[in-house]
Protein backbone atom coordinates (compact mmCIF):
# COMPACT_ATOMS: atom_id res chain seq x y z
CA UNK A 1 28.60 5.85 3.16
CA UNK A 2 28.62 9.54 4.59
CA UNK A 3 25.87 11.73 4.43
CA UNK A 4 25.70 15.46 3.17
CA UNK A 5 23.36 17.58 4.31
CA UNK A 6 20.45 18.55 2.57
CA UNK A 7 20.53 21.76 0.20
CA UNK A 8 18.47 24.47 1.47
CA UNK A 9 16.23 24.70 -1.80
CA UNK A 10 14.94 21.05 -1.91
CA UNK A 11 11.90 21.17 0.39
CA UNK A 12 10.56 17.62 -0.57
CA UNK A 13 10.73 15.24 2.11
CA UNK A 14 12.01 12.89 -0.55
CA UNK A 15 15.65 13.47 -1.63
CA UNK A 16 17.75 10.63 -2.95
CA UNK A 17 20.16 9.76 -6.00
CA UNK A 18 23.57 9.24 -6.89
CA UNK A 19 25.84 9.95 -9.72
CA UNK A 20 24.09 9.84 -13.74
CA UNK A 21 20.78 9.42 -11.53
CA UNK A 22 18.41 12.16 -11.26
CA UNK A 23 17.25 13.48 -7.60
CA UNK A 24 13.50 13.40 -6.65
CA UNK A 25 11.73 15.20 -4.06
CA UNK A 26 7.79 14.93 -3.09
CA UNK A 27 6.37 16.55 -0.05
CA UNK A 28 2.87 16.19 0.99
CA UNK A 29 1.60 18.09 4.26
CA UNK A 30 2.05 16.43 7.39
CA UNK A 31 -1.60 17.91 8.70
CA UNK A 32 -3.42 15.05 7.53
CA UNK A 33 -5.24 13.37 10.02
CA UNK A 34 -4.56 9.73 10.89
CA UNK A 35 -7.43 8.45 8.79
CA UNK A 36 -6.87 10.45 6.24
CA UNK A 37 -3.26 9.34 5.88
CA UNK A 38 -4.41 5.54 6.12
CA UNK A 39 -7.52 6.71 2.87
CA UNK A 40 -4.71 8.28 0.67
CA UNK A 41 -2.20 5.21 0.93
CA UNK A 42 -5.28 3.31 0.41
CA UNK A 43 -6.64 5.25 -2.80
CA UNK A 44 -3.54 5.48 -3.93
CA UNK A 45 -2.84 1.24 -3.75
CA UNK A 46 -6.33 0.92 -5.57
CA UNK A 47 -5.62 3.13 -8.44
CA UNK A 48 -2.16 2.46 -9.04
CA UNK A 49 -2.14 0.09 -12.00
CA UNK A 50 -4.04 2.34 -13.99
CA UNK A 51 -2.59 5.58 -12.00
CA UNK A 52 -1.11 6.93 -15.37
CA UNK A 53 -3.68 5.46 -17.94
CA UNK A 54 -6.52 6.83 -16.35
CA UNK A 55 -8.32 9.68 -15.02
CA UNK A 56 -10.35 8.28 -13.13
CA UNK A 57 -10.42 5.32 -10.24
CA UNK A 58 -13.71 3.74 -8.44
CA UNK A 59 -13.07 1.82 -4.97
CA UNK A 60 -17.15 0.35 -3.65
CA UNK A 61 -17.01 2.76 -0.14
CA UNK A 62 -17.81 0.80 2.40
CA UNK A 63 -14.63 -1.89 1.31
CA UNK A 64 -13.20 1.70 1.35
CA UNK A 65 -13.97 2.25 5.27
CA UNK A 66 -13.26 -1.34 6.09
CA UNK A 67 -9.74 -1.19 5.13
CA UNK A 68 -8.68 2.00 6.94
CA UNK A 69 -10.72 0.53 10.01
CA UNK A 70 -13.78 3.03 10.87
CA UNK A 71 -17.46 2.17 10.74
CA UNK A 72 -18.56 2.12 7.04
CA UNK A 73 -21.76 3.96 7.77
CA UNK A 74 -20.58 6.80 9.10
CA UNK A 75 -20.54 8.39 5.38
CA UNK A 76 -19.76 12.16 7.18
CA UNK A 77 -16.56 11.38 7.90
CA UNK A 78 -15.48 9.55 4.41
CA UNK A 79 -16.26 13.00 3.08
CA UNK A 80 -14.49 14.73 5.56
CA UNK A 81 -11.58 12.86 5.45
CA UNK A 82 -11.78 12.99 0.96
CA UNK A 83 -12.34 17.17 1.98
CA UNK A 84 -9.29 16.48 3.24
CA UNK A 85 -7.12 14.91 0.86
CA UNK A 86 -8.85 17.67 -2.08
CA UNK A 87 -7.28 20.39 0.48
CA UNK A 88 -3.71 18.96 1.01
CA UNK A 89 -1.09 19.91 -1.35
CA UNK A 90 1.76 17.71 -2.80
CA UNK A 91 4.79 20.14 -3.72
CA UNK A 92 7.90 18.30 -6.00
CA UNK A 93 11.63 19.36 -6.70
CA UNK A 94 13.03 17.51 -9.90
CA UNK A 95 16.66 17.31 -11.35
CA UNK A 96 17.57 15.51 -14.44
CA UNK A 97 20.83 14.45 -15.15
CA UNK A 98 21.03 18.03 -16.69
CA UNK A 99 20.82 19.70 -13.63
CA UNK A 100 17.61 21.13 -14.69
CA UNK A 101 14.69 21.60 -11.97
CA UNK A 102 11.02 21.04 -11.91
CA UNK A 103 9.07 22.22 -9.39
CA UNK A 104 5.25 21.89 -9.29
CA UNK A 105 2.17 21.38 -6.99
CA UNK A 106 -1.06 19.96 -7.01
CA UNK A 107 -3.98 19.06 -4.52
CA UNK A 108 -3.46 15.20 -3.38
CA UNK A 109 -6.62 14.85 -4.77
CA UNK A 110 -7.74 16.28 -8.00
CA UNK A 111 -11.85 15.11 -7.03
CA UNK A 112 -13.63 12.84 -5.34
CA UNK A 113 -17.49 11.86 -5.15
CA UNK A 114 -19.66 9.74 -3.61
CA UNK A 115 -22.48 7.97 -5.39
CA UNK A 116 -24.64 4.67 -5.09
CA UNK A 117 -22.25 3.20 -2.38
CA UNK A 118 -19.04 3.81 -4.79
CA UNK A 119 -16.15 6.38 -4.03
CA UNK A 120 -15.09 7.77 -7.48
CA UNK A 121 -11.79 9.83 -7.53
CA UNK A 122 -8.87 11.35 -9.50
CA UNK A 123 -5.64 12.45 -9.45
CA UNK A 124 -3.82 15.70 -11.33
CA UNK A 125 -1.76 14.18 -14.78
CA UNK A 126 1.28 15.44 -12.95
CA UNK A 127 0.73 14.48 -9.46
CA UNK A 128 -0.04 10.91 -10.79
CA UNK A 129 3.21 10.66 -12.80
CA UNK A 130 5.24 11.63 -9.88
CA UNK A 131 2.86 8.90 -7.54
CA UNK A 132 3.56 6.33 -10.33
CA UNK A 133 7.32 6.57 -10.11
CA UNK A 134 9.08 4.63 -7.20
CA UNK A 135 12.55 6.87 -7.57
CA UNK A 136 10.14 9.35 -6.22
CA UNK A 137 7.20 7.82 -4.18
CA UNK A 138 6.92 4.38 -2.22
CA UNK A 139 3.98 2.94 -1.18
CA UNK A 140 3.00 1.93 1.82
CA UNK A 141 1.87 -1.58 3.11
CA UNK A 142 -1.02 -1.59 4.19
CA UNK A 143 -0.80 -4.25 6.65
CA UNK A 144 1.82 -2.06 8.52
CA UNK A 145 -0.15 1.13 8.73
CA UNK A 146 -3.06 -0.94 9.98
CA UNK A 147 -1.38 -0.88 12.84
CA UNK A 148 -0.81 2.74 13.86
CA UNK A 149 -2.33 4.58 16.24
CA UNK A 150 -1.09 8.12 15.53
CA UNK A 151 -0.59 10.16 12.90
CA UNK A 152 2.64 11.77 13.59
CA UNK A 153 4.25 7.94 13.83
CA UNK A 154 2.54 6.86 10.74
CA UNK A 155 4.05 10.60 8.96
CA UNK A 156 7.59 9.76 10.01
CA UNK A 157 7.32 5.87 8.73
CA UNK A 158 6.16 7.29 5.68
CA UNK A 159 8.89 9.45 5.32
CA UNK A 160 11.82 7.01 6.44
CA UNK A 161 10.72 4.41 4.97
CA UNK A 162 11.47 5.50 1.49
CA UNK A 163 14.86 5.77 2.33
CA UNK A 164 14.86 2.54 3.44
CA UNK A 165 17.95 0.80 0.78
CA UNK A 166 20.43 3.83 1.77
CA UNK A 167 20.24 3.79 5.23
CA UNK A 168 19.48 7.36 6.24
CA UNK A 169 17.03 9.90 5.12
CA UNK A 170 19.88 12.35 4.95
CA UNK A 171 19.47 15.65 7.03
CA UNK A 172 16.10 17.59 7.24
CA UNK A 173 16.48 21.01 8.58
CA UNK A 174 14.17 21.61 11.81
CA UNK A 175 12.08 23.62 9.84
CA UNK A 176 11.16 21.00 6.79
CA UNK A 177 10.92 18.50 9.68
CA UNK A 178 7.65 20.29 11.10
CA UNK A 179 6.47 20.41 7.92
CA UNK A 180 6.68 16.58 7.70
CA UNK A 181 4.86 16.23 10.61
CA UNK A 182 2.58 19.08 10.85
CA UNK A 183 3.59 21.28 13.51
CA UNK A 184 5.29 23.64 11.32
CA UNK A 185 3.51 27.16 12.83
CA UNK A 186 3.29 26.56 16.13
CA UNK A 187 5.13 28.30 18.50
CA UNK A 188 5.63 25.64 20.48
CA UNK A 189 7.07 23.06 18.63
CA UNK A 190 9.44 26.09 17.81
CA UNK A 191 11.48 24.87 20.98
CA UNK A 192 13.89 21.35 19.63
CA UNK A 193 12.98 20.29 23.53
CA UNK A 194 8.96 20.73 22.55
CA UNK A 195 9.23 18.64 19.79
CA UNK A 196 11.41 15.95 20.94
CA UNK A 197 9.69 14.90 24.12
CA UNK A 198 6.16 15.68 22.54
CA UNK A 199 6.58 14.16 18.65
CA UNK A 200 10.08 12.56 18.14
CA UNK A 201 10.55 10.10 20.86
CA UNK A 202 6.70 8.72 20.89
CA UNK A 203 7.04 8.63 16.84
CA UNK A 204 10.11 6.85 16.76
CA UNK A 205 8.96 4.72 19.77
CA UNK A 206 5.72 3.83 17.70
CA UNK A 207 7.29 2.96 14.62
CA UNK A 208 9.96 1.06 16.13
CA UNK A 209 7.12 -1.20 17.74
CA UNK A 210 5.05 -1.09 14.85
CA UNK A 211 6.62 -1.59 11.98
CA UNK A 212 9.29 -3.50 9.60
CA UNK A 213 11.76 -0.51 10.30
CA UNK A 214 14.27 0.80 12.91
CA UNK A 215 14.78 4.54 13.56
CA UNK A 216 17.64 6.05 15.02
CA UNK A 217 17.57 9.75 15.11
CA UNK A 218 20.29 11.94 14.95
CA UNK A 219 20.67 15.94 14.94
CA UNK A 220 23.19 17.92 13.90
CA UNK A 221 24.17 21.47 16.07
CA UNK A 222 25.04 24.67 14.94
CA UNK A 223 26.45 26.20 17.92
CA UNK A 224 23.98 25.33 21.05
CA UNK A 225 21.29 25.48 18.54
CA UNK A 226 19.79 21.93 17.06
CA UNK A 227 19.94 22.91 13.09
CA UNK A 228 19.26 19.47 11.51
CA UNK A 229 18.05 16.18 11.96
CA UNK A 230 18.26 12.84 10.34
CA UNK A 231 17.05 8.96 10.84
CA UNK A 232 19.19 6.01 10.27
CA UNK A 233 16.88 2.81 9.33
CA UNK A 234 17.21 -0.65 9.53
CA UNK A 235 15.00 -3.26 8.73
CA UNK A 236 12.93 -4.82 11.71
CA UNK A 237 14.41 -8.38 12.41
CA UNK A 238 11.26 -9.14 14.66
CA UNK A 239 8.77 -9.10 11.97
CA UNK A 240 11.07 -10.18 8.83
CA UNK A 241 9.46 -13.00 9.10
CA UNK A 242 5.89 -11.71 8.29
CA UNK A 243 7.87 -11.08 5.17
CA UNK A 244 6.31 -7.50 5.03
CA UNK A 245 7.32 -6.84 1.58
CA UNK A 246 5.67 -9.20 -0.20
CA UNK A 247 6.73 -10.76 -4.12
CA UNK A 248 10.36 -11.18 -3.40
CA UNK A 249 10.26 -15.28 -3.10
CA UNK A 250 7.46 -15.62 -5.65
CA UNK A 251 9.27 -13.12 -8.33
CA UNK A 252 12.21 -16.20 -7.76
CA UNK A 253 10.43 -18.98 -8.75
CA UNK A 254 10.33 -20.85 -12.06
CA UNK A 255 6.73 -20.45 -12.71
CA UNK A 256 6.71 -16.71 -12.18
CA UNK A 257 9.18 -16.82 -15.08
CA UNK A 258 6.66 -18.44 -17.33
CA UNK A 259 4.35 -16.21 -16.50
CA UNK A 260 5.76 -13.57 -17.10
CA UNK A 261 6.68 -14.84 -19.84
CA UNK A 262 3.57 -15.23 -21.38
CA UNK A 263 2.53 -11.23 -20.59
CA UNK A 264 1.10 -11.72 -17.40
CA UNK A 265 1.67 -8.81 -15.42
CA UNK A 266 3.81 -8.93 -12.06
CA UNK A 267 0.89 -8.52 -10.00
CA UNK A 268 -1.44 -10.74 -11.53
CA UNK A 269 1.14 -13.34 -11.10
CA UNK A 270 1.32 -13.21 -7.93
CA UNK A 271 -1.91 -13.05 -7.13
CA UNK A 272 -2.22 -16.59 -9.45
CA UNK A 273 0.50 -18.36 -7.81
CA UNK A 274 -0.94 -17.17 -3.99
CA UNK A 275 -4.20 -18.20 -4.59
CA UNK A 276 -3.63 -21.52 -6.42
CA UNK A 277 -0.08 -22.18 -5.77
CA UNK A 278 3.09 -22.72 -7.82
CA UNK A 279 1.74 -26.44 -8.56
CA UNK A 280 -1.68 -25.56 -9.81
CA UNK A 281 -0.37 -22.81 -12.01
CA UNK A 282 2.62 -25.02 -13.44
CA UNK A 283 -0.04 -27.87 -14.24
CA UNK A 284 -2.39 -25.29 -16.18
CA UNK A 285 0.42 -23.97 -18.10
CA UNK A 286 1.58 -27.03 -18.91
CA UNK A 287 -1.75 -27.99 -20.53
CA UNK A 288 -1.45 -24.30 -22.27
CA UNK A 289 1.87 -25.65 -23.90
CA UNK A 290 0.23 -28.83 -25.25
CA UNK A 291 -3.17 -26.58 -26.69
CA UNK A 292 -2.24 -24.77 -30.65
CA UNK A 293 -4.05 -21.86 -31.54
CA UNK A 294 -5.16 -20.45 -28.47
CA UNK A 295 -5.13 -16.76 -29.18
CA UNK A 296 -5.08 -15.47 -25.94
CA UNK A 297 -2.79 -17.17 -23.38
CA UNK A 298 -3.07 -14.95 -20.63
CA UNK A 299 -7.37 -14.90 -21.00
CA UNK A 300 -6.94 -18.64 -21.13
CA UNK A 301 -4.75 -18.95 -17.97
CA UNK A 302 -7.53 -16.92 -16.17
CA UNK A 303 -10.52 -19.18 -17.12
CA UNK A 304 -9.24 -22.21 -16.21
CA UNK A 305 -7.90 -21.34 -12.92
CA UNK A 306 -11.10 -19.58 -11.39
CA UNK A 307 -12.60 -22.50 -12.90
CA UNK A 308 -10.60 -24.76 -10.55
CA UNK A 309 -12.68 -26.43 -7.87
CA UNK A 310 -11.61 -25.41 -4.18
CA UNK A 311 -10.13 -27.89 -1.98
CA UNK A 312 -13.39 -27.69 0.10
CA UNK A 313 -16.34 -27.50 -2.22
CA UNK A 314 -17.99 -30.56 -1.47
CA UNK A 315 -20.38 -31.61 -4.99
CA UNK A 316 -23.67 -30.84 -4.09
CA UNK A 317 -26.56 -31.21 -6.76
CA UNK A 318 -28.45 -29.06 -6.25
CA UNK A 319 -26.62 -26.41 -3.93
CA UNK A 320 -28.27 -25.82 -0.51
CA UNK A 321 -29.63 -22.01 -0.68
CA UNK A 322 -26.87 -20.07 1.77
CA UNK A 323 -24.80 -23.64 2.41
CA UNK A 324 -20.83 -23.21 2.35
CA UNK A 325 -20.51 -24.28 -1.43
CA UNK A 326 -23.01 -21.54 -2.48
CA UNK A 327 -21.45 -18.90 -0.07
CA UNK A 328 -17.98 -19.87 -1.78
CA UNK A 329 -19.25 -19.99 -4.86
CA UNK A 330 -20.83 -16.09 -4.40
CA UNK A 331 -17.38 -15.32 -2.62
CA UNK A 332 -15.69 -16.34 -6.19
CA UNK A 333 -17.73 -14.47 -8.47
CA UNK A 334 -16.96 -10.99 -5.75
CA UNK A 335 -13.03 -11.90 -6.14
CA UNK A 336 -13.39 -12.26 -10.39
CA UNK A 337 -15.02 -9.03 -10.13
CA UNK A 338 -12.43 -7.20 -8.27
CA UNK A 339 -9.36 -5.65 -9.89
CA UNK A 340 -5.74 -7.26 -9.08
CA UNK A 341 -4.92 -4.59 -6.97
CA UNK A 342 -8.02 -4.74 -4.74
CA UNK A 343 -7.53 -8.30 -4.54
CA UNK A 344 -3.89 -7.68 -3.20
CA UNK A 345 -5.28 -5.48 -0.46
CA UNK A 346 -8.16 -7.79 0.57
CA UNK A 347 -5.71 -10.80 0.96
CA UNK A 348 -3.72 -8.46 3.04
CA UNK A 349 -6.62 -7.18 4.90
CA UNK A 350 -7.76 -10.70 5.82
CA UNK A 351 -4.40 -12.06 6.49
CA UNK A 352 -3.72 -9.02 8.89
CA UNK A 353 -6.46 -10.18 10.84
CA UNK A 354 -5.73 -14.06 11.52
CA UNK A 355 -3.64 -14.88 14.62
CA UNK A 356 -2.26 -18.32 14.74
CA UNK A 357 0.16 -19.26 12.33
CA UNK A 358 -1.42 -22.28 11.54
CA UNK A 359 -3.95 -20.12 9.46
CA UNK A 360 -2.14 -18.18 8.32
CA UNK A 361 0.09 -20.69 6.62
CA UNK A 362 -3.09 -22.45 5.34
CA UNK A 363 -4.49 -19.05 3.93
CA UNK A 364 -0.73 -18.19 2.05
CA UNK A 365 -1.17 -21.87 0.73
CA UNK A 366 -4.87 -22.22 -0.25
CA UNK A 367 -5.65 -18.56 -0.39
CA UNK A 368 -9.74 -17.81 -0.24
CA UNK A 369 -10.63 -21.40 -0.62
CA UNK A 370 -8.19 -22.13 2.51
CA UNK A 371 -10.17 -25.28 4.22
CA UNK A 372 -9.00 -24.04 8.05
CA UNK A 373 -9.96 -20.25 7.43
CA UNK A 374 -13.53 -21.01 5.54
CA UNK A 375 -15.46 -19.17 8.04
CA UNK A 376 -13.51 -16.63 9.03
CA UNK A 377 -13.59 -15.86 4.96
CA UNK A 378 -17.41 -16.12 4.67
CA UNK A 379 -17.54 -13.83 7.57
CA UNK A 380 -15.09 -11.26 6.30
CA UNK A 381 -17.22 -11.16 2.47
CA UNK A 382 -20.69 -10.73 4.20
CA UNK A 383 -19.57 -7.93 6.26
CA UNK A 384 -18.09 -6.56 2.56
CA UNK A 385 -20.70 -7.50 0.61
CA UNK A 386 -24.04 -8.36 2.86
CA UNK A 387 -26.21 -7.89 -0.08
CA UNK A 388 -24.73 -10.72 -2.01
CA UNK A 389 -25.62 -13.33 0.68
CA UNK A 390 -29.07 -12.32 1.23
């Protein structure tokens, strides 16, 4: 399919549509830091059920810290970095089928606080709208931009990667390029030679290595002059395996259907069906389909599976203070507590962090309550939660 170039007055770094389909465009600055790039993709996976129900969001901080990777004490530069985010602007172009624009801004963060170990924040109604929509904003996996080291590569992933099912991100003039990655204003990224030895070629290099995507950058002359440049992507066959975008195979499945079915939503299915497995779940809805008069399916489905006993919970009467069945047990009770969408990005924190694929095969089958990953699980919720194993 051949590419136009861009029109002059849509700035956002997003830009895509086709015919009876409206064209969206989001830019956000490319001057956030590293960290702070990792926090907002991480506050923004956290609040994103509820992104357009409710004002406000609550993440504890130090899980917070732990899953953008810096030292969870060092509380000066969580608020530095949520400064940050308060300071950055997100600027939108809209077009309806109409032709009609929209064009708005808003801070990337609307507030944020700190208070009694728990990072409360918020997010402008129309910045959240725009967040909530994927024709305009993709989020990022978080096990990928784990693995980043710098904040130009992780800018340019970002802003490929929703662009991802075309092909090509379509041409960026120069000058909306150094916006993307935050060099716009300096004189010497003015020069095409500047800013292709010093951010194109390491970026691309990083997020070729990196990530699930291929970049192949092209630019487009006017004269001797470089006017334009663009990024053909293609997915990463090296680590299609990790199967990076996780849901497709269990959105095929039988019991996902039922599920669904019943009003579970798509991510609480998932989340069922990982932890307990397709088997499990089928068995328990089963037994729903023999029971009349339960009133609330979905409540039902809930109890009984965080009531089922782990493949490793040896009976114990009474439990030995601090012995694996008790630490499990605590483990539980911090999961049931959590919200479907942290839960997603704890499993994904963990699993980022096991090696062989013999555990990591166990942990996809028997989630938390996998028997070959029990301590590395206790180890990972005490350095969470040390206060609930005390």
């Amino acid at each position: 399919m051949s590419e136009r170039p861009q029109k002059d007055h849509l700035t956002g770094a997003l830009r895509r549509g086709s015919v009876k389909k409206s064209v969206a465009a989001i830019h956000v600055s490319g001057k956030l830091t590293l960290l702070q790039r990792k926090l907002s993709n991480v506050l923004l996976l956290n609040a994103y059920d509820t992104l357009t129900t409710r004002t406000q969001h609550a993440i504890d901080a130090r899980t917070l810290c732990h899953m953008v990777g810096y030292n969870s004490n060092d509380v000066d530069t969580l608020k530095a970095s949520l400064r940050g985010l308060a300071e950055t602007t997100a600027e939108w172009n809209m077009l309806d089928d109409a032709g009609r624009e929209e064009w708005g801004i808003s801070s990337l963060l609307a507030y944020a606080k700190l208070k009694d170990g728990v990072c409360e924040y918020g997010y402008s109604s129309a910045l959240a709208e725009k967040l909530h929509d994927p024709k305009v904003f993709a989020l990022i996996n978080l096990d990928i931009q784990r693995r980043f080291t710098s904040g130009h590569a992780l800018a340019l992933y970002e802003n490929c990667f929703r662009f991802v099912r075309t092909g090509s991100t379509g041409w960026w003039p120069l000058d909306l390029f150094r916006r993307l990655m935050g060099v716009d204003g300096s004189a010497y990224y003015e020069s095409y030679k500047h800013l292709n030895a010093k951010i194109i070629k390491p970026a691309v290099a990083e997020v070729n290595r990196t990530s699930d995507i291929i970049l192949t950058p092209e630019i487009q002359k006017r004269g001797r002059r470089v006017a334009a440049i663009r990024f053909l992507i293609s997915r990463n066959p090296q680590l299609s395996i990790l199967n990076i975008d996780d849901g497709a195979g269990l959105r095929t499945g039988p019991v996902y259907g039922r599920l669904r079915g019943l009003g579970v939503s798509d991510r609480l299915a998932r989340q069922w069906l990982e932890d307990h497995g397709e088997q499990a779940v089928a068995e328990k809805l089963d037994y729903l389909g023999s029971r009349e008069g339960v009133r609330s399916p979905v409540g039902y489905l809930s109890a009984v599976l965080e009531a089922q006993q782990t493949p490793f919970e040896e009976p114990v009467s009474p439990p030995v203070a601090g012995g694996r069945a008790d630490q499990l047990g605590r483990i539980r009770t911090l999961i049931a507590a959590r919200s479907p969408t942290q839960r997603d990005a704890d499993r994904r924190l963990f699993a980022s962090q096991l090696d062989s694929p013999e555990a990591r095969a166990d942990f996809e089958r028997h989630g938390w309550m996998s028997p070959l990953n029990a301590r590395g699980i206790i180890a990972f919720w005490t350095e969470l939660h040390p206060e609930a194993f005390v």
